[in-house]
N, C-alpha and C. Protein backbone atom coordinates (compact mmCIF):
# COMPACT_ATOMS: atom_id res chain seq x y z
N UNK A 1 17.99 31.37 -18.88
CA UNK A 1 18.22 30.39 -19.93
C UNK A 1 16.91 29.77 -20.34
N UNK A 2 16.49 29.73 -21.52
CA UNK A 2 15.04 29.05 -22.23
C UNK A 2 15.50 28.22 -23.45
N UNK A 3 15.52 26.96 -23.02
CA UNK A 3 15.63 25.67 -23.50
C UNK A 3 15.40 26.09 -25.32
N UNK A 4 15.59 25.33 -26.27
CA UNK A 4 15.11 25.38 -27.47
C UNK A 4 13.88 24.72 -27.59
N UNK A 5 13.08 25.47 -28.65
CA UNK A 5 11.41 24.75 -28.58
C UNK A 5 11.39 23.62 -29.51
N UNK A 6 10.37 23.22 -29.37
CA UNK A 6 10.28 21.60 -30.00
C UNK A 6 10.79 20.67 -28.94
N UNK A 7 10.81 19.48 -29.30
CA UNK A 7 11.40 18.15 -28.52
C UNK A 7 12.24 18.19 -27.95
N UNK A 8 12.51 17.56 -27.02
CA UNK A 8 13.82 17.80 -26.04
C UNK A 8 14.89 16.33 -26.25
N UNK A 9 14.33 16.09 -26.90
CA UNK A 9 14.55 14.39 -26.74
C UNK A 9 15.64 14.26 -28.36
N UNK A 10 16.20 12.93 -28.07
CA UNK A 10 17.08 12.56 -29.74
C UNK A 10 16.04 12.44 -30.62
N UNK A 11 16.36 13.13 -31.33
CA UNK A 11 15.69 13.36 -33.01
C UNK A 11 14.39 14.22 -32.30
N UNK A 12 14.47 15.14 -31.45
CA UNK A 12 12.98 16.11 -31.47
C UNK A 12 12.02 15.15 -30.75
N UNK A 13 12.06 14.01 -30.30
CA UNK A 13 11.17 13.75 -29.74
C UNK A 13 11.06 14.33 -28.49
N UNK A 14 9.69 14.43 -27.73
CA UNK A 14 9.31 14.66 -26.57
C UNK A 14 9.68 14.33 -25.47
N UNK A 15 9.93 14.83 -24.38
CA UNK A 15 10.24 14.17 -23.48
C UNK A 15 9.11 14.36 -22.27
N UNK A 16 8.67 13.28 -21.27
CA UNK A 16 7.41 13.52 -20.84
C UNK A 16 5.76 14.55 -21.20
N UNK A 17 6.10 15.25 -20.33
CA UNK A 17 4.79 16.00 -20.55
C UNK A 17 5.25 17.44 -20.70
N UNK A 18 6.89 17.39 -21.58
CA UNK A 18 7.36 18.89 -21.81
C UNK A 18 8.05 19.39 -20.68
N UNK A 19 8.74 19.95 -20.49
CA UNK A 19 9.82 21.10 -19.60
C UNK A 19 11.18 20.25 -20.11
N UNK A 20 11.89 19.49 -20.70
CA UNK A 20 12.62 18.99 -21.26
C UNK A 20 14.16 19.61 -20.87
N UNK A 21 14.33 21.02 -20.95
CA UNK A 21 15.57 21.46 -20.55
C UNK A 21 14.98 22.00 -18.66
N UNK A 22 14.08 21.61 -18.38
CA UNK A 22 13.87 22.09 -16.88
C UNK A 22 14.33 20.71 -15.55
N UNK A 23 14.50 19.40 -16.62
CA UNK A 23 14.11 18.45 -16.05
C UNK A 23 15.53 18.05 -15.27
N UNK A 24 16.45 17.72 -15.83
CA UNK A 24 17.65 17.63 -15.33
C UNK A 24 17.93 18.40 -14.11
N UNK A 25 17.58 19.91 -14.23
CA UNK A 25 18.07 20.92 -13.20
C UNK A 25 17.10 20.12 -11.99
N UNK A 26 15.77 19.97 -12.21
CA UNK A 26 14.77 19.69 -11.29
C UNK A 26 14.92 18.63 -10.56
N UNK A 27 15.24 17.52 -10.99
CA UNK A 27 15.69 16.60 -10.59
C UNK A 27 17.36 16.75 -9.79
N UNK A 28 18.05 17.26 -10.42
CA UNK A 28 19.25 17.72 -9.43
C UNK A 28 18.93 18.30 -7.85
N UNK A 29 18.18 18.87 -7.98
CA UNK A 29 18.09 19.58 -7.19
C UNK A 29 17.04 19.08 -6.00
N UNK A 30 16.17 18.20 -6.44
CA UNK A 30 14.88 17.21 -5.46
C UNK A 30 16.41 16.66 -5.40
N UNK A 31 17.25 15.95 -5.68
CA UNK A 31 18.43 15.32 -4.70
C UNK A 31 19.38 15.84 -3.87
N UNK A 32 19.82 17.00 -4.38
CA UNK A 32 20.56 17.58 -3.29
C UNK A 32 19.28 18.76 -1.76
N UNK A 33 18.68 18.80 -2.52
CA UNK A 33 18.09 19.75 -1.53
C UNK A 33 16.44 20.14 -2.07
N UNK A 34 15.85 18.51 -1.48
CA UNK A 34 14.37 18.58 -2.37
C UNK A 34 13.62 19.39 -1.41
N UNK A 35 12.48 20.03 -1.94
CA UNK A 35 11.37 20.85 -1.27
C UNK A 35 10.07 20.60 -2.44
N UNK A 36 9.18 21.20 -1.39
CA UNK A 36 7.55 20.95 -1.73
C UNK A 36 7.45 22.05 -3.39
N UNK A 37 8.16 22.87 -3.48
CA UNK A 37 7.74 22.98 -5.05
C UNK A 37 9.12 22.61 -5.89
N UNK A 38 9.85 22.11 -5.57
CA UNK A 38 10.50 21.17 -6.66
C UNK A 38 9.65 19.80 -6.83
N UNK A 39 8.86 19.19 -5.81
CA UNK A 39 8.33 18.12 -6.08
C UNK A 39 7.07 18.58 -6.92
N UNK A 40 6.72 19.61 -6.80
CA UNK A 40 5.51 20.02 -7.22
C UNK A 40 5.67 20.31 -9.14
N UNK A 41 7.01 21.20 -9.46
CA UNK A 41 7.06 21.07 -10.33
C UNK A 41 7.65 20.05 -11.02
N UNK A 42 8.29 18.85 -10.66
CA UNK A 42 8.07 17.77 -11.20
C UNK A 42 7.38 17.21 -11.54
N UNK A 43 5.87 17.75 -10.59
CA UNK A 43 4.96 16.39 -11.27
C UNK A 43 3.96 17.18 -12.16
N UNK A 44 4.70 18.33 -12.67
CA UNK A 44 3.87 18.96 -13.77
C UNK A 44 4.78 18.61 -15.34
N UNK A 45 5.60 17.53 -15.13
CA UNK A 45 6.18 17.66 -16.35
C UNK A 45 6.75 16.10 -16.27
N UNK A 46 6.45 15.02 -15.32
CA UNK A 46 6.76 14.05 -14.57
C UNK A 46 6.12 12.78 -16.01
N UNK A 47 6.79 11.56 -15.54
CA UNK A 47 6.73 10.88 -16.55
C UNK A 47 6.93 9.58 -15.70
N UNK A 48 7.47 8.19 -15.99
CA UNK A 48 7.34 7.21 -15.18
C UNK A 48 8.80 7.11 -14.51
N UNK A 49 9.96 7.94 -15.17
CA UNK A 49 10.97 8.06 -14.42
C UNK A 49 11.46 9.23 -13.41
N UNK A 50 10.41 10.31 -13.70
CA UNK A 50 10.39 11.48 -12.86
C UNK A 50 9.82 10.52 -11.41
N UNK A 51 8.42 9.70 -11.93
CA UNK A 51 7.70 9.32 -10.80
C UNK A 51 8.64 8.55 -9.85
N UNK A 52 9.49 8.08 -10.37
CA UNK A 52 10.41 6.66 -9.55
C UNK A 52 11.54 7.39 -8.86
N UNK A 53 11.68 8.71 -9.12
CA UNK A 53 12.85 9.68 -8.45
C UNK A 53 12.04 10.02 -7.15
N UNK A 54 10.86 10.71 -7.15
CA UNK A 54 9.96 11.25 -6.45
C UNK A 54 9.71 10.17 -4.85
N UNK A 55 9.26 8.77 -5.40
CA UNK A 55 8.79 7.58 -4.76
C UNK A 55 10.73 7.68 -3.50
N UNK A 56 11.42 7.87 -4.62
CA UNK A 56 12.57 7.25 -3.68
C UNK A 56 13.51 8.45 -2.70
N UNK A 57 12.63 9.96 -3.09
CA UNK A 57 12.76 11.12 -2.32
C UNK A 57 11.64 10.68 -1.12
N UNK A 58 10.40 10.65 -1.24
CA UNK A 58 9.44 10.12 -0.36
C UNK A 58 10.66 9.72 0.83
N UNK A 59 10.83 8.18 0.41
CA UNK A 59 11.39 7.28 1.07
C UNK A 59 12.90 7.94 2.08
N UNK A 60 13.68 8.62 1.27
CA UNK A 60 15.00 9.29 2.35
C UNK A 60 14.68 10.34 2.88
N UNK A 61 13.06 11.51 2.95
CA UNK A 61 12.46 12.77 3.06
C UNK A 61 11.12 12.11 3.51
N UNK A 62 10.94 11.68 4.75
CA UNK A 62 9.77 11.23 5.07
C UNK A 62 8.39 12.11 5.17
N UNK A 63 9.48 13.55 5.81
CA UNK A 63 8.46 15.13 6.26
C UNK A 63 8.04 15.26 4.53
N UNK A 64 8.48 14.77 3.47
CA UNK A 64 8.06 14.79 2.24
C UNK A 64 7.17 14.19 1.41
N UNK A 65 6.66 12.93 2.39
CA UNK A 65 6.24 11.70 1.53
C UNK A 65 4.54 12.47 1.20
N UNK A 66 4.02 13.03 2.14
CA UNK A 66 2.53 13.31 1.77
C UNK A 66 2.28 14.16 0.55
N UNK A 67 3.30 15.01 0.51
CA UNK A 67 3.44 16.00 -0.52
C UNK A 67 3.60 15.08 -2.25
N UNK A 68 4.76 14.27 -1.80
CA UNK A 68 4.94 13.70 -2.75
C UNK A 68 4.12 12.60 -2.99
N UNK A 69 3.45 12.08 -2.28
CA UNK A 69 2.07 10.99 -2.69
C UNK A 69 1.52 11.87 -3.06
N UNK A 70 0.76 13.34 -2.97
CA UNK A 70 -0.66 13.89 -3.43
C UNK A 70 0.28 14.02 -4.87
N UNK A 71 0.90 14.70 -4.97
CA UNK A 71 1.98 14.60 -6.54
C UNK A 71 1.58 13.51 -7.57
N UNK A 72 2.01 12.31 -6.94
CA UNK A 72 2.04 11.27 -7.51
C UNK A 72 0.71 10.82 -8.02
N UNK A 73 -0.22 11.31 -6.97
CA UNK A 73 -1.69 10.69 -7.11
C UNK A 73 -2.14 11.71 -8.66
N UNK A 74 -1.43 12.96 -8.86
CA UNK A 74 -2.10 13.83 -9.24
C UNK A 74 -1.54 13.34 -11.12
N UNK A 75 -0.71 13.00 -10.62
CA UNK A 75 0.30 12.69 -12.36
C UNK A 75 -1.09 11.20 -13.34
N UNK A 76 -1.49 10.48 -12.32
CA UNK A 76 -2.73 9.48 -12.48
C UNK A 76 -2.36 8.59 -13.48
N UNK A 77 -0.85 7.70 -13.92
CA UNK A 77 -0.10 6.80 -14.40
C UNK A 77 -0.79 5.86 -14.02
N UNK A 78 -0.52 4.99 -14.50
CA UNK A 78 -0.78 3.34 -13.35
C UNK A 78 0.76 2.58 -12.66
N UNK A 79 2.04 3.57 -13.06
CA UNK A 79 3.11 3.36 -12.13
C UNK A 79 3.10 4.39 -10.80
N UNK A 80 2.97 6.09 -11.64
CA UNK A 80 2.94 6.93 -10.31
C UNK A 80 1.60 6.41 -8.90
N UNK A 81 0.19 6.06 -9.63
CA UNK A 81 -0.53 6.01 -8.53
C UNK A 81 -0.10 4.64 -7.82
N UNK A 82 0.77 3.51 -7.98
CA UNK A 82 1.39 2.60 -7.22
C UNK A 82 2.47 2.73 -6.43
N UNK A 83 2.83 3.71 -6.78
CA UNK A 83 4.21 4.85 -6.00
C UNK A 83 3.61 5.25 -4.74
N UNK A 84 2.57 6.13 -5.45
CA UNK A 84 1.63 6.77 -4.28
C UNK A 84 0.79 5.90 -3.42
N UNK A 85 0.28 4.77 -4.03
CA UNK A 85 -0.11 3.84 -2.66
C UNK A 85 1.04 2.96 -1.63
N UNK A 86 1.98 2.90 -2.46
CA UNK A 86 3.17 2.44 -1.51
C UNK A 86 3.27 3.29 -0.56
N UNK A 87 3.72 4.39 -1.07
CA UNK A 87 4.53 5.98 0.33
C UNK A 87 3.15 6.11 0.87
N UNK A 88 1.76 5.66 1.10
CA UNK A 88 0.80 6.17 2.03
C UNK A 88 0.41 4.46 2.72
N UNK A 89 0.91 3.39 2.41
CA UNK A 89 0.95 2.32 2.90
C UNK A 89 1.40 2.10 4.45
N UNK A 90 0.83 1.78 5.51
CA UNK A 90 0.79 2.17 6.89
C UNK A 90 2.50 0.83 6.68
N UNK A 91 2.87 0.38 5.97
CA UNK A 91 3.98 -0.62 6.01
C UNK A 91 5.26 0.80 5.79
N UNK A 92 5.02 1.56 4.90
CA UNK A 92 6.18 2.62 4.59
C UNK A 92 6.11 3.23 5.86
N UNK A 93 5.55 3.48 6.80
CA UNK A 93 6.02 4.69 7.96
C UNK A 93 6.95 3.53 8.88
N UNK A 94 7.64 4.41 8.82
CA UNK A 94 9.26 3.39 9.86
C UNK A 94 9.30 4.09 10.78
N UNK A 95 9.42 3.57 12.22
CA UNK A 95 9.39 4.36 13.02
C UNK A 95 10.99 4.92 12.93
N UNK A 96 11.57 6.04 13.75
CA UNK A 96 12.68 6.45 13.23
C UNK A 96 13.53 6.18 14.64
């Protein structure tokens, strides 16, 4: 299946940084059963609400959080890199 080109968004607008029909699936799927390249390709198409999905996978996927901080660091927002200093914040490691 290959999305229609142009905007993904109401009236053709854009949605983040493009993958528009990839994003929904991607995000489904970092929730039911996230891994290191679903996070990865999120943050190639990631936006400030991709970033806030990611931050709160970190948080329930701890074996995840490094992956998903270098992610976050890499997207270079001024919300994602506050994401990413939270999940590497010696206060986020809980002992379990």
């Amino acid at each position: 299946f290959f999305p229609p080109r142009g905007g993904g968004g109401a009236g053709g607008a854009p949605r983040g940084r493009g993958g528009g029909g990839a994003r929904p699936v991607l995000l489904e799927e970092l929730h039911r059963d996230p891994a290191r390249e679903i996070v990865a390709a999120l943050a190639g198409i990631a936006d400030d609400d991709i970033a806030v999905h990611l931050g709160r996978c970190a948080e329930s996927h701890p074996a995840l959080a490094g992956a998903v901080a270098a992610a976050l660091e890499e997207i270079e927002t001024e919300r994602s890199l506050k994401i990413a200093r939270r999940i590497r914040s010696p206060q986020a490691r809980r002992p379990d």
